[in-house]
PDB file of N, CA and C in Angstrom:
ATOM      1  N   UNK A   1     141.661 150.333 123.716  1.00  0.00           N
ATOM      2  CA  UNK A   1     140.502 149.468 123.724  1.00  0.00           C
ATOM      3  C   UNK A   1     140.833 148.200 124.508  1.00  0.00           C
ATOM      4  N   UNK A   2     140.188 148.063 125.865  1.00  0.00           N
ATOM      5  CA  UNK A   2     140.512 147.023 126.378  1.00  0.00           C
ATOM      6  C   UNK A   2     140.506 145.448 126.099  1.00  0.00           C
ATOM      7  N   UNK A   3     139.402 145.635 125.122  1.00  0.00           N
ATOM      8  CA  UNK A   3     138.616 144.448 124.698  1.00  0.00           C
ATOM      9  C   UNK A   3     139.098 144.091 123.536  1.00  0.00           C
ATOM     10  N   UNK A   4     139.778 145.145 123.042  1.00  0.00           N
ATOM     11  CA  UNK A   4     139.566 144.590 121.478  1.00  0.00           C
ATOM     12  C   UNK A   4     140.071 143.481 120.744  1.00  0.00           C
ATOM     13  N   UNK A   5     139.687 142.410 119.962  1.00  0.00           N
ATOM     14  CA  UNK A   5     140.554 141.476 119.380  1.00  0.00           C
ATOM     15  C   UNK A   5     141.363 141.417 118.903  1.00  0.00           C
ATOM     16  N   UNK A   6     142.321 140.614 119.256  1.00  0.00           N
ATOM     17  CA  UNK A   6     144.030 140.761 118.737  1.00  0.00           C
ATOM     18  C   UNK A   6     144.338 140.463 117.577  1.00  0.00           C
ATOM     19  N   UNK A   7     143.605 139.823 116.582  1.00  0.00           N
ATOM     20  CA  UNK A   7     143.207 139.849 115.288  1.00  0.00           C
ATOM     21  C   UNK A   7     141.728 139.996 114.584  1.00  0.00           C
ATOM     22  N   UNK A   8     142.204 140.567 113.708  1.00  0.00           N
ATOM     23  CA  UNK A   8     140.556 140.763 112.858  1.00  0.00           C
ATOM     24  C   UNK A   8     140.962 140.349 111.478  1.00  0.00           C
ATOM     25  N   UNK A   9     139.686 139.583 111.096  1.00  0.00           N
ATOM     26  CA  UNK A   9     139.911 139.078 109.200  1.00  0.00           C
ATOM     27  C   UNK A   9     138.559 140.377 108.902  1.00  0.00           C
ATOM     28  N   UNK A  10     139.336 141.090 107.987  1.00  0.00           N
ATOM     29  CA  UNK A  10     137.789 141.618 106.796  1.00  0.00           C
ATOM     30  C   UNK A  10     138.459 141.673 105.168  1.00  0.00           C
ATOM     31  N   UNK A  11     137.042 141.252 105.142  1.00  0.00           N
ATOM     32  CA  UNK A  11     137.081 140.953 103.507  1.00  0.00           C
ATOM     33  C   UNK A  11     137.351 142.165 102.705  1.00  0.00           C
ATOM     34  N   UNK A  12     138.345 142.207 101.666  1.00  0.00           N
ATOM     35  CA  UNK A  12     138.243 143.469 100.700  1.00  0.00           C
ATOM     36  C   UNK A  12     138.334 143.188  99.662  1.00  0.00           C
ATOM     37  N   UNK A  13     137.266 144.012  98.945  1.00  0.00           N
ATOM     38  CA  UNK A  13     136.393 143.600  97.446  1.00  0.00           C
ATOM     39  C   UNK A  13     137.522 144.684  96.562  1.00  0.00           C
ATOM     40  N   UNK A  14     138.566 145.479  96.935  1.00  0.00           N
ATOM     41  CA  UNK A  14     138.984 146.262  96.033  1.00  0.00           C
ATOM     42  C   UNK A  14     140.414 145.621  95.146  1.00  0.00           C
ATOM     43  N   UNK A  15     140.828 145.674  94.368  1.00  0.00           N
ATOM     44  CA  UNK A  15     142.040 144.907  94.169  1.00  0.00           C
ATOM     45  C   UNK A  15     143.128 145.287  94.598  1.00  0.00           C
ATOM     46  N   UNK A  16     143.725 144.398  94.914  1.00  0.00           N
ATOM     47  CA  UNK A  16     144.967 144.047  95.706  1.00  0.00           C
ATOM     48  C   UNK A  16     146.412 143.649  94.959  1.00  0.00           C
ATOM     49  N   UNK A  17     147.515 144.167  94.559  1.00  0.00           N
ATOM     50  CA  UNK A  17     148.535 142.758  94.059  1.00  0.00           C
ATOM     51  C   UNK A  17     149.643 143.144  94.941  1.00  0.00           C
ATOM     52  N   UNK A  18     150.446 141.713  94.555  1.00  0.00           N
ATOM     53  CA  UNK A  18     151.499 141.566  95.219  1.00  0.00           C
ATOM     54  C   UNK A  18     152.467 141.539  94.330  1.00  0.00           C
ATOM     55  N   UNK A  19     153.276 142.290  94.058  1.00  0.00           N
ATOM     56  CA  UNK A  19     154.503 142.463  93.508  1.00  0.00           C
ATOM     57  C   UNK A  19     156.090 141.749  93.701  1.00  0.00           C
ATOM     58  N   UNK A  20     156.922 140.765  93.320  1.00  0.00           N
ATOM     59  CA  UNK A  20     158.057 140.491  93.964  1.00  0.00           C
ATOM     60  C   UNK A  20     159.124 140.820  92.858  1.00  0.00           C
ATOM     61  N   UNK A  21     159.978 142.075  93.264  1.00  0.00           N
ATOM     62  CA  UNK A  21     161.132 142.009  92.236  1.00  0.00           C
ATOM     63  C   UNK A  21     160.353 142.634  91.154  1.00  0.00           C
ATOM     64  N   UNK A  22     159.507 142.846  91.395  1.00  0.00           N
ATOM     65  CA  UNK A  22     159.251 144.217  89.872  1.00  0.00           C
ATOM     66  C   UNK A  22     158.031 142.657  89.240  1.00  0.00           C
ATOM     67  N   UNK A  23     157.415 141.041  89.515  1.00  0.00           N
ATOM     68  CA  UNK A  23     157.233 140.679  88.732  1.00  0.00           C
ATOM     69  C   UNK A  23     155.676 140.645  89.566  1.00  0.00           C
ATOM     70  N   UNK A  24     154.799 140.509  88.689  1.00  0.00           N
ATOM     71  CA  UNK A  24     152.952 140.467  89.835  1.00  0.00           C
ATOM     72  C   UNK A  24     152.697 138.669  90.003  1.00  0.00           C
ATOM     73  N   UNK A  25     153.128 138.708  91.117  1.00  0.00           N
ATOM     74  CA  UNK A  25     152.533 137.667  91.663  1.00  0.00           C
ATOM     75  C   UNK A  25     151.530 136.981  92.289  1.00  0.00           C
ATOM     76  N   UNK A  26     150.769 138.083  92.840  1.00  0.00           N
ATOM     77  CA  UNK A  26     149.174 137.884  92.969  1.00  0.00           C
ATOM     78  C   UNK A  26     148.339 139.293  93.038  1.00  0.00           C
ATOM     79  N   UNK A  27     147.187 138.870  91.992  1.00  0.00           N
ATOM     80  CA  UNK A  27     146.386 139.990  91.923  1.00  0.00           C
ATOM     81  C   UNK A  27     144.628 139.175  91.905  1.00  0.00           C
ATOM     82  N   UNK A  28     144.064 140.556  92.992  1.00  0.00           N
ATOM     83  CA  UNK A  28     142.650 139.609  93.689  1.00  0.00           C
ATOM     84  C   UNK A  28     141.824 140.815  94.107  1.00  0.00           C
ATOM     85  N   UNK A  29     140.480 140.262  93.953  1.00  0.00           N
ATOM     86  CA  UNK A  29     139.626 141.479  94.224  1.00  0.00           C
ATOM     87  C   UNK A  29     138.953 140.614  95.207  1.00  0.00           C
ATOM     88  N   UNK A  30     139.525 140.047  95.951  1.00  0.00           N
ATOM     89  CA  UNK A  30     139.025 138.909  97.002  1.00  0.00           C
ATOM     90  C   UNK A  30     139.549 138.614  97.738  1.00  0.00           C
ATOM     91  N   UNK A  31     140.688 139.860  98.507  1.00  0.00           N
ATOM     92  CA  UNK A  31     141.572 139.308  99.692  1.00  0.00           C
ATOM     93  C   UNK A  31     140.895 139.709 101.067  1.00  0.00           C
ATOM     94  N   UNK A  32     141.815 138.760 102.207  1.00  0.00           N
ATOM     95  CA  UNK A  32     141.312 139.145 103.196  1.00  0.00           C
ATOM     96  C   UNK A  32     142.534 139.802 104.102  1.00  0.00           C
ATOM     97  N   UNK A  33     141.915 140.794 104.521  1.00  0.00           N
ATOM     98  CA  UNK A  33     142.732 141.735 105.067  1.00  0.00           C
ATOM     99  C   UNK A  33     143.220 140.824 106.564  1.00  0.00           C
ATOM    100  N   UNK A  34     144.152 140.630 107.166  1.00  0.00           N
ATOM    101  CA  UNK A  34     144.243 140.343 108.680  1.00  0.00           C
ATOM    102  C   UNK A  34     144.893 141.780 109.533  1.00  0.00           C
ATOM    103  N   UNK A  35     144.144 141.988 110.443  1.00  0.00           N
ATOM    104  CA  UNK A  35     144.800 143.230 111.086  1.00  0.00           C
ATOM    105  C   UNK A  35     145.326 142.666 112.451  1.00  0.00           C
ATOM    106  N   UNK A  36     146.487 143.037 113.164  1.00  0.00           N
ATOM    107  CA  UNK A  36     147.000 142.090 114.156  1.00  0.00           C
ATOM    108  C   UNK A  36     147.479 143.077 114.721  1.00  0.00           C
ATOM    109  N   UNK A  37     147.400 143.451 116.442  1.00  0.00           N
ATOM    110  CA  UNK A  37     147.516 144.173 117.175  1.00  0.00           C
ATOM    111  C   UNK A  37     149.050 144.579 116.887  1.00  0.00           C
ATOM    112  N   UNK A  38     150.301 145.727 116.994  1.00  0.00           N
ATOM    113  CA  UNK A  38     151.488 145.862 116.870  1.00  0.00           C
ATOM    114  C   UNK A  38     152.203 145.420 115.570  1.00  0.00           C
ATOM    115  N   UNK A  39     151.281 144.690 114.418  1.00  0.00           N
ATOM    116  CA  UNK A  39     152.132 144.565 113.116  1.00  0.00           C
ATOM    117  C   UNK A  39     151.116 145.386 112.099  1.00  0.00           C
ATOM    118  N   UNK A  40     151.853 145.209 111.173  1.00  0.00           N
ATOM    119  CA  UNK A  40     150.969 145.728 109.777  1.00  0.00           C
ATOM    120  C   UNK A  40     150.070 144.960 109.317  1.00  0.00           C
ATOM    121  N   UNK A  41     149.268 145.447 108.553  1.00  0.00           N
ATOM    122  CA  UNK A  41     148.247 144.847 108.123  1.00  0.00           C
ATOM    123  C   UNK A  41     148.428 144.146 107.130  1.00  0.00           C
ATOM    124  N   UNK A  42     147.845 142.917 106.436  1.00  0.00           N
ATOM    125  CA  UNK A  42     148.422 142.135 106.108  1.00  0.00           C
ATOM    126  C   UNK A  42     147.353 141.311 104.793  1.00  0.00           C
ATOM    127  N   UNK A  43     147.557 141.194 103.406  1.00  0.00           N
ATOM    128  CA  UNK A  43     146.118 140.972 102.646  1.00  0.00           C
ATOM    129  C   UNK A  43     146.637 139.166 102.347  1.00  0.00           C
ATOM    130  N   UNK A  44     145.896 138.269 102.788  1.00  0.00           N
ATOM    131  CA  UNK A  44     145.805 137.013 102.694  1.00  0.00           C
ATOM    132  C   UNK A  44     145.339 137.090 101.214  1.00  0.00           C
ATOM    133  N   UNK A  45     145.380 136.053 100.370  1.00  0.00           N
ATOM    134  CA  UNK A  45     144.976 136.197  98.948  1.00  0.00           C
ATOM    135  C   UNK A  45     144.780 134.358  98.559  1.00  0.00           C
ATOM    136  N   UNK A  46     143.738 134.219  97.893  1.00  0.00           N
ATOM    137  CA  UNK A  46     143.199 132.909  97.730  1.00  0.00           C
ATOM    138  C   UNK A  46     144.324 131.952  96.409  1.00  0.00           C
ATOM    139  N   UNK A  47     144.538 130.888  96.507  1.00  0.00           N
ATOM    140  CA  UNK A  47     145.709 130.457  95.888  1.00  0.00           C
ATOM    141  C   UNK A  47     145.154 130.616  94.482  1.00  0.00           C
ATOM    142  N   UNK A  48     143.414 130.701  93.929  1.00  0.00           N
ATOM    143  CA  UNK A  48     143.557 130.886  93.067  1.00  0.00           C
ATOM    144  C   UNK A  48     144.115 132.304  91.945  1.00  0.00           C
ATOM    145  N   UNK A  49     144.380 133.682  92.919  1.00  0.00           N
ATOM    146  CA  UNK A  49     144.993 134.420  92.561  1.00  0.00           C
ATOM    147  C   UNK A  49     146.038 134.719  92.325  1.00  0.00           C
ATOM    148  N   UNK A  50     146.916 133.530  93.045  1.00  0.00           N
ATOM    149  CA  UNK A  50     148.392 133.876  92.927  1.00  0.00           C
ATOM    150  C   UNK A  50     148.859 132.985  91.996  1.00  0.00           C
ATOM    151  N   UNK A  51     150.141 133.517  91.327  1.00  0.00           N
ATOM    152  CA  UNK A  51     151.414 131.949  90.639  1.00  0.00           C
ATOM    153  C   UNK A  51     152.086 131.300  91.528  1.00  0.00           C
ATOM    154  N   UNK A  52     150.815 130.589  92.036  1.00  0.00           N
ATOM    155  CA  UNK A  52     151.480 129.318  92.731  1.00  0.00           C
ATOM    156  C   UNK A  52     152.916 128.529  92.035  1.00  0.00           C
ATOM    157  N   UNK A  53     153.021 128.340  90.372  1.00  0.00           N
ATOM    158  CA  UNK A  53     153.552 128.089  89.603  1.00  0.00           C
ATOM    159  C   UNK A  53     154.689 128.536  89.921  1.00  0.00           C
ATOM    160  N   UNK A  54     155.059 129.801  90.577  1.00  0.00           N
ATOM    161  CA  UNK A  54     156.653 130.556  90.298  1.00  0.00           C
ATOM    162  C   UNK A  54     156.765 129.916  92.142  1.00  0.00           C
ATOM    163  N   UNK A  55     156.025 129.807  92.954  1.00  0.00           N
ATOM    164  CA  UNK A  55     156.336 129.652  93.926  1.00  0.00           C
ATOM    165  C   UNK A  55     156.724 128.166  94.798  1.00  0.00           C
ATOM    166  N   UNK A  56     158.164 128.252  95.422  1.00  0.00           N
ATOM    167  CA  UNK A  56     158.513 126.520  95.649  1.00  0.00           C
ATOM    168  C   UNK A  56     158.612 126.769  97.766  1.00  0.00           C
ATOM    169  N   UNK A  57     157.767 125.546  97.887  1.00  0.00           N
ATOM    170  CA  UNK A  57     157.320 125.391  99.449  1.00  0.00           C
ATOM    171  C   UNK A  57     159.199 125.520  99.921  1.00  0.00           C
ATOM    172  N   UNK A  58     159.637 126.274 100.961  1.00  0.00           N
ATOM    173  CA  UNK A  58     160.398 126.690 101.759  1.00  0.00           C
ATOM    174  C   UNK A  58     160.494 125.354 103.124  1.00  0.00           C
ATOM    175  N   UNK A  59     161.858 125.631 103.761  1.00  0.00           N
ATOM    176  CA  UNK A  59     162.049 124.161 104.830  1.00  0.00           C
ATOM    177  C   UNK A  59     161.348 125.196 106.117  1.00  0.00           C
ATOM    178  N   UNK A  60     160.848 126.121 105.905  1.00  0.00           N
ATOM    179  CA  UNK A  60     161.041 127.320 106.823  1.00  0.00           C
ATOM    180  C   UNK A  60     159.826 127.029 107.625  1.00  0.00           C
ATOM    181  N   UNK A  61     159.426 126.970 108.856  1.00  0.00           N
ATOM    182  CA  UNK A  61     157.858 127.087 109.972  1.00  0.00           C
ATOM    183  C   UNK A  61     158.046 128.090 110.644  1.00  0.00           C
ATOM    184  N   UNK A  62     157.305 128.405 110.675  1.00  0.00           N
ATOM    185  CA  UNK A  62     156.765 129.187 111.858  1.00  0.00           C
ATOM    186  C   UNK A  62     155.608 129.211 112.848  1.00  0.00           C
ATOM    187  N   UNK A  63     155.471 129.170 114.536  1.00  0.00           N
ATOM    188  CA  UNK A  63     154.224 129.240 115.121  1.00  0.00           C
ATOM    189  C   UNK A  63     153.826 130.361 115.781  1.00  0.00           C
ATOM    190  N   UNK A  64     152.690 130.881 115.880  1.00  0.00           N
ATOM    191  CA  UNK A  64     152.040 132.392 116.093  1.00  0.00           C
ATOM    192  C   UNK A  64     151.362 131.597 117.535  1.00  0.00           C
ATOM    193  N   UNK A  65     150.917 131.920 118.320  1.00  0.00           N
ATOM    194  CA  UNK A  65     149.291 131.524 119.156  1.00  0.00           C
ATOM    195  C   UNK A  65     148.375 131.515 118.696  1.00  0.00           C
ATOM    196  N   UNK A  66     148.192 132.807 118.403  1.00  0.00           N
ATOM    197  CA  UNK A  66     146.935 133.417 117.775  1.00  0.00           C
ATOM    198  C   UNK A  66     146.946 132.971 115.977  1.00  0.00           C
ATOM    199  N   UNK A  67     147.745 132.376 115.499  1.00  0.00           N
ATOM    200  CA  UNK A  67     147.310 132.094 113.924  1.00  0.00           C
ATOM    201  C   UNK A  67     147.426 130.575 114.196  1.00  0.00           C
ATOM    202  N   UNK A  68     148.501 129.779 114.084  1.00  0.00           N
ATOM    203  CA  UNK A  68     148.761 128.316 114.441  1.00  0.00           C
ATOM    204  C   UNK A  68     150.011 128.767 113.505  1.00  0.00           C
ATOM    205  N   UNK A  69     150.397 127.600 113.020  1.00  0.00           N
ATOM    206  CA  UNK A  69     151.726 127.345 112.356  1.00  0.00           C
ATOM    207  C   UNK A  69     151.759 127.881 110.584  1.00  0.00           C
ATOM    208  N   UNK A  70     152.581 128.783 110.383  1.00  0.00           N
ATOM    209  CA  UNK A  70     153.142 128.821 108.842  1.00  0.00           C
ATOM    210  C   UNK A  70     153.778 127.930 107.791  1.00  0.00           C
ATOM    211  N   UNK A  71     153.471 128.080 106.974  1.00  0.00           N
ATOM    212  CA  UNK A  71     154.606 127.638 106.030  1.00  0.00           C
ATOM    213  C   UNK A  71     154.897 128.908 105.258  1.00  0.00           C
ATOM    214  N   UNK A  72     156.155 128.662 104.798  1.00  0.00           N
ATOM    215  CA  UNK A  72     157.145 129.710 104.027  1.00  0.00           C
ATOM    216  C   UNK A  72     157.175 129.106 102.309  1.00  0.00           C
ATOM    217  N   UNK A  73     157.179 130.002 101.418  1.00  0.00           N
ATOM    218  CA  UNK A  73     157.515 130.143 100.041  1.00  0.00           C
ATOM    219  C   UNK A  73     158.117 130.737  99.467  1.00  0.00           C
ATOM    220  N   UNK A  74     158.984 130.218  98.632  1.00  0.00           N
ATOM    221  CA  UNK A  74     160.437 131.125  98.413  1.00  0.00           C
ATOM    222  C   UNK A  74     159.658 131.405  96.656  1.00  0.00           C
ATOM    223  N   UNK A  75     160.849 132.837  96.302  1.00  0.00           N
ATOM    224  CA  UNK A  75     160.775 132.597  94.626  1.00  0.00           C
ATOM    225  C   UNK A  75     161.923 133.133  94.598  1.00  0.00           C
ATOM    226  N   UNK A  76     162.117 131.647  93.214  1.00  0.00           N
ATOM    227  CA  UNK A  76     163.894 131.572  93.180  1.00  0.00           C
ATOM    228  C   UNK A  76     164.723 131.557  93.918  1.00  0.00           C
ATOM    229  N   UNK A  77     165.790 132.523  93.970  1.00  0.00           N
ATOM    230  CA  UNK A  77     166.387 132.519  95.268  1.00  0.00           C
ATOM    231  C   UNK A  77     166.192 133.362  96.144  1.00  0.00           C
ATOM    232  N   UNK A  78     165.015 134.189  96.054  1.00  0.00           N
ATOM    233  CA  UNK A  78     164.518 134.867  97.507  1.00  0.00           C
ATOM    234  C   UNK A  78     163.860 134.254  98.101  1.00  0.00           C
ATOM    235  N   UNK A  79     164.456 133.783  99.297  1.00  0.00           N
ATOM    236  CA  UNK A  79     163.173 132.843 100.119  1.00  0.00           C
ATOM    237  C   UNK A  79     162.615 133.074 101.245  1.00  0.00           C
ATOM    238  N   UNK A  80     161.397 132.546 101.599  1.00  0.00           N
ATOM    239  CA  UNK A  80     160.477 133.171 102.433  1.00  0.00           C
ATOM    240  C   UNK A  80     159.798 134.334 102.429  1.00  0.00           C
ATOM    241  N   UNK A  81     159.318 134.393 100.881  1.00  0.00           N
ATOM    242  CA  UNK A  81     158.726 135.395 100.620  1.00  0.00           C
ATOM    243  C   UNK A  81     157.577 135.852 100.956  1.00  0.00           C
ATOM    244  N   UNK A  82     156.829 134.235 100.829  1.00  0.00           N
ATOM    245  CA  UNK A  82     155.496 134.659 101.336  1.00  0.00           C
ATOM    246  C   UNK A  82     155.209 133.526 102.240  1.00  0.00           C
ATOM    247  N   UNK A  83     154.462 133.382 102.966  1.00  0.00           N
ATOM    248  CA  UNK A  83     153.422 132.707 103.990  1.00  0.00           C
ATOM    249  C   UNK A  83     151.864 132.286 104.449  1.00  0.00           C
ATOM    250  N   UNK A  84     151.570 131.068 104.639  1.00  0.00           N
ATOM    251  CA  UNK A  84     150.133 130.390 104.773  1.00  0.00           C
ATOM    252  C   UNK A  84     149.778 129.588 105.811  1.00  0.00           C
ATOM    253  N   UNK A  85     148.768 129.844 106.495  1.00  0.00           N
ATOM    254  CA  UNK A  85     148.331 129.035 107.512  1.00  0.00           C
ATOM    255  C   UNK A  85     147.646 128.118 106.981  1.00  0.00           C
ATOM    256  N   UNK A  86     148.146 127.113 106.711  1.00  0.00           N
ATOM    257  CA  UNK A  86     147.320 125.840 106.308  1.00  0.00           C
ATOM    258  C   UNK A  86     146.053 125.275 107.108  1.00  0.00           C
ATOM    259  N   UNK A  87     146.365 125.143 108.396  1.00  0.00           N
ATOM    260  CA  UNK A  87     145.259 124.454 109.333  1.00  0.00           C
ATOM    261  C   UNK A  87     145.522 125.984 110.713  1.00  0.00           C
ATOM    262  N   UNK A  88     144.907 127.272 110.381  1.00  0.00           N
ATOM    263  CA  UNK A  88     144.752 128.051 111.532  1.00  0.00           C
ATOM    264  C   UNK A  88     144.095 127.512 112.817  1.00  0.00           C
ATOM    265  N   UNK A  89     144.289 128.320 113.845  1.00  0.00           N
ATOM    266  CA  UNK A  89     143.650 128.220 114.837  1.00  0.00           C
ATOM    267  C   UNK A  89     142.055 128.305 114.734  1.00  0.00           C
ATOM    268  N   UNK A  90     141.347 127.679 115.509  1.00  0.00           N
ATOM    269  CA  UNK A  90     140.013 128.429 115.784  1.00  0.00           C
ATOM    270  C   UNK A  90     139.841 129.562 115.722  1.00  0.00           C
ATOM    271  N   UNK A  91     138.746 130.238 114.880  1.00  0.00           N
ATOM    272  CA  UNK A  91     138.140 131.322 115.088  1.00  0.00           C
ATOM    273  C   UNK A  91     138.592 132.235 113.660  1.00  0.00           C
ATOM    274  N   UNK A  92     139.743 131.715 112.819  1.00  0.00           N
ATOM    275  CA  UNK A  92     140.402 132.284 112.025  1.00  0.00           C
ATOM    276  C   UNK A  92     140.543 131.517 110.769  1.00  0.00           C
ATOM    277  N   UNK A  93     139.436 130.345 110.673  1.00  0.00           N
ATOM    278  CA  UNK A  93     139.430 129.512 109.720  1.00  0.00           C
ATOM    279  C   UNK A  93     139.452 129.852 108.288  1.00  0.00           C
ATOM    280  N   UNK A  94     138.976 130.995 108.005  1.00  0.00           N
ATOM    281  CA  UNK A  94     138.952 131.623 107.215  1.00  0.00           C
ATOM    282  C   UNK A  94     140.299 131.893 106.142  1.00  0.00           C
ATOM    283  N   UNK A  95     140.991 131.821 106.925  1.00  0.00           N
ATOM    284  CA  UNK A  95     142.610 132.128 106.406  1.00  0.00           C
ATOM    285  C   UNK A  95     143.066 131.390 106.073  1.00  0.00           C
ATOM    286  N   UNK A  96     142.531 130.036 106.280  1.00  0.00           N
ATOM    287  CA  UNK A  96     142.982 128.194 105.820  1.00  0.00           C
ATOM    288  C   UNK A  96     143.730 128.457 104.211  1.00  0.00           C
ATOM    289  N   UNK A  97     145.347 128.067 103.736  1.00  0.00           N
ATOM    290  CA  UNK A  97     145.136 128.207 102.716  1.00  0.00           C
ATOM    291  C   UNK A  97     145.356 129.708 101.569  1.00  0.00           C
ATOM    292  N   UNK A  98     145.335 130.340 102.728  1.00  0.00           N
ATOM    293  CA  UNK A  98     145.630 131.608 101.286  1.00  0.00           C
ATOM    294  C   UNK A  98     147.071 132.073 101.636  1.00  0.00           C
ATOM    295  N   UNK A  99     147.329 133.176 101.390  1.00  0.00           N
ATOM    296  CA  UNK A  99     149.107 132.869 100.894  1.00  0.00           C
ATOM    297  C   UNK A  99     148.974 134.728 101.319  1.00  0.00           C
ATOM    298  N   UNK A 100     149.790 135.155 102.075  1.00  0.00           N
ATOM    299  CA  UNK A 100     150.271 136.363 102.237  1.00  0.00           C
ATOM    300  C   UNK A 100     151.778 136.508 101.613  1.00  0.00           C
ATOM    301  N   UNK A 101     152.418 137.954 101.378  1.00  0.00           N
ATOM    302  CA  UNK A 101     153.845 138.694 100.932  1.00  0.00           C
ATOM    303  C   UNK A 101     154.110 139.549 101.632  1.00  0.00           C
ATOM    304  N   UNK A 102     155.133 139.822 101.831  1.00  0.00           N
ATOM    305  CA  UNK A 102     156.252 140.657 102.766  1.00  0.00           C
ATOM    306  C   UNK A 102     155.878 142.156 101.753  1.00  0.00           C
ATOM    307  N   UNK A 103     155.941 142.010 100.463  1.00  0.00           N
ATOM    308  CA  UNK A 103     155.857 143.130  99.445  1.00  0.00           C
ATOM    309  C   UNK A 103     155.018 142.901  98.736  1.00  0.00           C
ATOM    310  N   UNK A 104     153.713 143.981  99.037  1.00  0.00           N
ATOM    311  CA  UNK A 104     152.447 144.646  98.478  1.00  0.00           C
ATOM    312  C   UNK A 104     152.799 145.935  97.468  1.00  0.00           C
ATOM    313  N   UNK A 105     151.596 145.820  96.510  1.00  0.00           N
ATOM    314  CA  UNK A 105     151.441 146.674  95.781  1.00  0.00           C
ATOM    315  C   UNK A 105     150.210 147.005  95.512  1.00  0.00           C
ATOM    316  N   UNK A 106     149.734 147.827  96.184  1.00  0.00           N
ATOM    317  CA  UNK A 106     148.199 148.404  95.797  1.00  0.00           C
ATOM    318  C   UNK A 106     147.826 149.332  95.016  1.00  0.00           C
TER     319      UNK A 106
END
């Protein structure tokens, strides 16, 4: 597909959790899927679904083009578990704020 966009957000109404270490760290019937050309697909999840509580902000950044800059969240001593675009790029505002994991459990 020549055209096609190098990311897509869609909404999914089905539930979602995120598992770390055997413990559920976010569960949501309100994530948003990001699909990104050459990676996996990926369920963004609203902070009110997750234990923000178990999770401590990481020294860790990261910058994409196409997303803008990350922040990293460790739990305990696994760190950089999960990740959030605080202030995305245009067009992807949507994602402002919610919190993705390396390890899904659907």
């Amino acid at each position: 597909m020549p055209n096609a966009p190098r990311i897509e957000l869609h909404p999914i109404s089905q539930r979602v959790q995120a598992h770390v270490d055997g413990t559920l760290i976010a569960d949501s019937i309100n994530t948003l899927e990001l699909r990104e050309h050459g990676y996996p697909s990926r369920h963004y999840f609203s902070r009110e679904d997750v234990r923000m509580d178990l999770l401590t902000v990481s020294e860790t950044t990261t910058y994409c083009p196409f997303k803008g800059r990350a922040v990293y969240f460790s739990l305990g001593e696994m760190q950089d578990i999960a990740w959030s675009y605080e202030q995305p790029i245009e067009g992807i505002e949507a994602m402002a704020g919610r919190v993705a994991f390396y390890e899904e459990n659907q």
